[in-house]
Protein backbone atom coordinates (compact mmCIF):
# COMPACT_ATOMS: atom_id res chain seq x y z
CA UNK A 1 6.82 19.89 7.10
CA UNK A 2 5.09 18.26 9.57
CA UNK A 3 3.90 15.02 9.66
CA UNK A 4 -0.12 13.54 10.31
CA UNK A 5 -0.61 12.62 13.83
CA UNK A 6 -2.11 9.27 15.05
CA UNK A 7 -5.50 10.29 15.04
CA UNK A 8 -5.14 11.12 10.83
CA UNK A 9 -3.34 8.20 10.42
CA UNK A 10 -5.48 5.88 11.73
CA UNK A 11 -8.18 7.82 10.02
CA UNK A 12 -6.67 7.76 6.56
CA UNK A 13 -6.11 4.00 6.98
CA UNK A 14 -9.87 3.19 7.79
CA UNK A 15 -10.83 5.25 4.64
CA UNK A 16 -8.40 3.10 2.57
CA UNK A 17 -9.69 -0.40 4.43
CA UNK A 18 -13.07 0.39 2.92
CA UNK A 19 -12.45 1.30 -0.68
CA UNK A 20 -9.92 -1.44 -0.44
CA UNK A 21 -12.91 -3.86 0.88
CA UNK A 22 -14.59 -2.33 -2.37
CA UNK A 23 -12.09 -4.41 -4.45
CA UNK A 24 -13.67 -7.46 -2.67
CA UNK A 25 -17.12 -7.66 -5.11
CA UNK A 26 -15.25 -6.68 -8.03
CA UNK A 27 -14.06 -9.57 -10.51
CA UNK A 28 -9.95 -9.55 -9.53
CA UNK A 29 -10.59 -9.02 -5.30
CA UNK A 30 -7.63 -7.92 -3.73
CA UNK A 31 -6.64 -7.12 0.20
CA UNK A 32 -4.16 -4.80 -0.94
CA UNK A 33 -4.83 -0.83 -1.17
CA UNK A 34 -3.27 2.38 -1.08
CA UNK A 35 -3.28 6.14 -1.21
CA UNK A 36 -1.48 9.10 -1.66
CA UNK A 37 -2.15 12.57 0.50
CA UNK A 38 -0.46 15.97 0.16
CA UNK A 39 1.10 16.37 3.69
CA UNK A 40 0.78 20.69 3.42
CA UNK A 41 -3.28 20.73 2.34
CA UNK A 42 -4.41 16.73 3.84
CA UNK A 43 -6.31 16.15 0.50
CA UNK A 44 -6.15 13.12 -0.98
CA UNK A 45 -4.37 12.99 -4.20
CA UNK A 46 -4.77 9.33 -5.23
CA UNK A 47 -5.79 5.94 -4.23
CA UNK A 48 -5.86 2.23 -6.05
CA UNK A 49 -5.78 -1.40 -5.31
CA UNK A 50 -3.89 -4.30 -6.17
CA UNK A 51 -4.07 -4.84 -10.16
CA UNK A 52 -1.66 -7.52 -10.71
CA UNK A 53 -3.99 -10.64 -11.58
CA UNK A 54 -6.43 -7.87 -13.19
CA UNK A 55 -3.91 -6.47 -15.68
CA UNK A 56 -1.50 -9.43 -15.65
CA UNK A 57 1.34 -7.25 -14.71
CA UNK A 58 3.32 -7.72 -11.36
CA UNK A 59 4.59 -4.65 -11.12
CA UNK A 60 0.99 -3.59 -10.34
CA UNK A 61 1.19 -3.25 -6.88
CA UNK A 62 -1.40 -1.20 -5.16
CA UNK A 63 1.80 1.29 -4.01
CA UNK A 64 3.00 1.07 -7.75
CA UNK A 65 -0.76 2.14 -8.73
CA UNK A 66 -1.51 4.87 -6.29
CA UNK A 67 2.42 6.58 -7.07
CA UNK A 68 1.58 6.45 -10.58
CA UNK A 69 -1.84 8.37 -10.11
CA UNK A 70 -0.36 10.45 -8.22
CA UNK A 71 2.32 11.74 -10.12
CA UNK A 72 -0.22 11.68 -13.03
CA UNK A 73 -2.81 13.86 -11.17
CA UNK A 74 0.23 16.36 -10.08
CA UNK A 75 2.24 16.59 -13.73
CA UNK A 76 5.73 16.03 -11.48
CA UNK A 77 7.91 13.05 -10.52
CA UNK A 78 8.27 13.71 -6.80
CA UNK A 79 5.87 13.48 -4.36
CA UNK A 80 7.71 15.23 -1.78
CA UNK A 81 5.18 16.68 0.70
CA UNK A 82 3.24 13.65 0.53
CA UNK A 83 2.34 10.61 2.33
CA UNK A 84 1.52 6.80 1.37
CA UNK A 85 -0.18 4.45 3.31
CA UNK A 86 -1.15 1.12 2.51
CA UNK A 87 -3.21 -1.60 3.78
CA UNK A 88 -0.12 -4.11 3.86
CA UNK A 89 3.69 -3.16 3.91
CA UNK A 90 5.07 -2.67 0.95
CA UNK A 91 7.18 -4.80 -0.64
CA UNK A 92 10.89 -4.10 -1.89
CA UNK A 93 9.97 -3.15 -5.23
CA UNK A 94 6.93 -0.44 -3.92
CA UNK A 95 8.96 0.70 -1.23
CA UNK A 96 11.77 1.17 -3.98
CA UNK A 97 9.50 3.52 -5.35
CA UNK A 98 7.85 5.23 -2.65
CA UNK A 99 11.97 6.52 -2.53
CA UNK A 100 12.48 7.31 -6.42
CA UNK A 101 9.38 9.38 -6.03
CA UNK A 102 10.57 11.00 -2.34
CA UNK A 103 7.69 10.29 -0.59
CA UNK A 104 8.35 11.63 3.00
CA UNK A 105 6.38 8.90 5.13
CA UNK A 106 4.65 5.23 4.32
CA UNK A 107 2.52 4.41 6.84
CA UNK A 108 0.85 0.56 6.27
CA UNK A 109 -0.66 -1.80 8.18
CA UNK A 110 -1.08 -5.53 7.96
CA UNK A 111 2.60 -6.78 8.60
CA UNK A 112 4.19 -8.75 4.61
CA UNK A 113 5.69 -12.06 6.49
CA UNK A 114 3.40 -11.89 9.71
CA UNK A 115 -0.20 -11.58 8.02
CA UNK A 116 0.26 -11.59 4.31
CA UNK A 117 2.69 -14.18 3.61
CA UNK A 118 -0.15 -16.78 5.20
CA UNK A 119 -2.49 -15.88 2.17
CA UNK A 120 -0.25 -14.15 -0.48
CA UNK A 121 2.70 -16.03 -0.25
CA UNK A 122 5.74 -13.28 -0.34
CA UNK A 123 9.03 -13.08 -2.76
CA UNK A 124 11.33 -11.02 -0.24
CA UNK A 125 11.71 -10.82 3.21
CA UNK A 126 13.41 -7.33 2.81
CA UNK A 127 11.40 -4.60 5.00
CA UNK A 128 10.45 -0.85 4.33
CA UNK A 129 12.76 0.21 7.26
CA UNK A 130 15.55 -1.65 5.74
CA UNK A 131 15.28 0.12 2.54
CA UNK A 132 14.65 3.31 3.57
CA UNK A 133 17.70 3.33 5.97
CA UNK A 134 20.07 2.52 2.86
CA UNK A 135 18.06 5.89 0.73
CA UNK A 136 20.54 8.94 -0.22
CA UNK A 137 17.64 11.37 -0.19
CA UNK A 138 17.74 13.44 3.17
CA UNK A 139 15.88 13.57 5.13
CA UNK A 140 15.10 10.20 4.17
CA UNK A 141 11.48 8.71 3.51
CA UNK A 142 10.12 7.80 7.31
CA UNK A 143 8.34 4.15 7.84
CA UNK A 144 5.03 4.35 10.48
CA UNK A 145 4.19 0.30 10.73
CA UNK A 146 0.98 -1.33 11.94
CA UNK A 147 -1.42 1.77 11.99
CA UNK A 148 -5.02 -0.23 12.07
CA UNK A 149 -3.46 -3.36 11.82
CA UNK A 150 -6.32 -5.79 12.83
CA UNK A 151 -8.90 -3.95 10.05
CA UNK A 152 -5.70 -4.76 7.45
CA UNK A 153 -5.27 -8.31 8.77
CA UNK A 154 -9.43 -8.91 8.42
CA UNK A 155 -9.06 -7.76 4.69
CA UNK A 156 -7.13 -10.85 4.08
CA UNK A 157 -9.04 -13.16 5.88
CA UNK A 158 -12.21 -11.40 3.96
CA UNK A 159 -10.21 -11.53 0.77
CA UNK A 160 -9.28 -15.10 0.92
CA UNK A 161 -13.07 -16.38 2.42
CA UNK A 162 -14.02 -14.15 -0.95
CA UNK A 163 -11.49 -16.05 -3.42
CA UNK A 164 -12.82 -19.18 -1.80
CA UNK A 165 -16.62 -18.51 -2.18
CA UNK A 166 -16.16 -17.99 -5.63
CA UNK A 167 -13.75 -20.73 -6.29
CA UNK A 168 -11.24 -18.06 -7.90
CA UNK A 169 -7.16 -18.96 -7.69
CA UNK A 170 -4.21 -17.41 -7.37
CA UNK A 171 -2.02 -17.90 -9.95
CA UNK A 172 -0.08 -21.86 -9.74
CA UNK A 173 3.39 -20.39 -7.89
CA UNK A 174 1.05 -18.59 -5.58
């Protein structure tokens, strides 16, 4: 199956920039979004932010969010034939499951320890290209980094200046 070109990549990503930017006038603002598209039709299946301080879960990743509506929305536990993209790259445990659920490419942009880790201080230094060279599944999920990167970066720099504004916290060990 083939995969989107640059021009739908960078597409999808500005589409998920500004519903993420949504997230930014809503009580729990987050920089962090994602989506889910079917790689055969290009519809969008799913697409959430960041609900971690919201729901007091951290396992409520905006990757963790979309996967789950996805798989919802479809009735099935694989997503093969789709694609993920997120605003930031995902973290061990979302890229963990962008593999259980045999994604076949994450595309994200705003770099974890380059651009996050300066606002959202990180818990692994462990990248999505690390993981998804050690996957059994073949062909393996393929990683697409830094598609729209500067929009991603602005969302937490826009984030943060949001947090600040309204003198909201990140939890103490953040």
């Amino acid at each position: 199956m083939p995969l989107p070109d640059k021009a739908a990549n960078e597409l999808r990503m500005r589409e998920l920039v500004a519903f993420t930017r949504t997230s930014l006038s809503t009580p729990h603002p987050s920089p962090f979004g994602s989506s889910v598209y079917d790689l055969q039709s290009g519809e969008l299946v799913s697409q959430s932010y960041d609900t971690v301080i919201a729901e007091t879960d951290p396992t409520n990743h905006a990757e963790v969010n979309a996967i789950r509506l996805a798989t919802r929305r479809l009735g099935r536990l694989s997503l093969a034939g789709h694609v993920l993209y997120s605003t930031c790259e995902p973290c061990p445990m979302c890229m963990s499951a962008c593999l259980w659920a045999e994604l076949e490419l994450v595309v994200f942009g705003a770099s974890t320890m380059e651009d996050a880790n300066a606002y959202w201080p990180q818990s692994s230094d462990v990248t999505p290209q690390e993981l998804a060279q050690r996957g059994l599944r073949e062909p393996g999920c393929a990683v697409l980094p830094h598609v729209e990167r500067a929009a991603c970066q602005a969302l937490f720099h826009d984030c943060d200046a949001e947090l600040a504004s309204r003198e909201l916290r990140l939890p103490p060990h953040r």
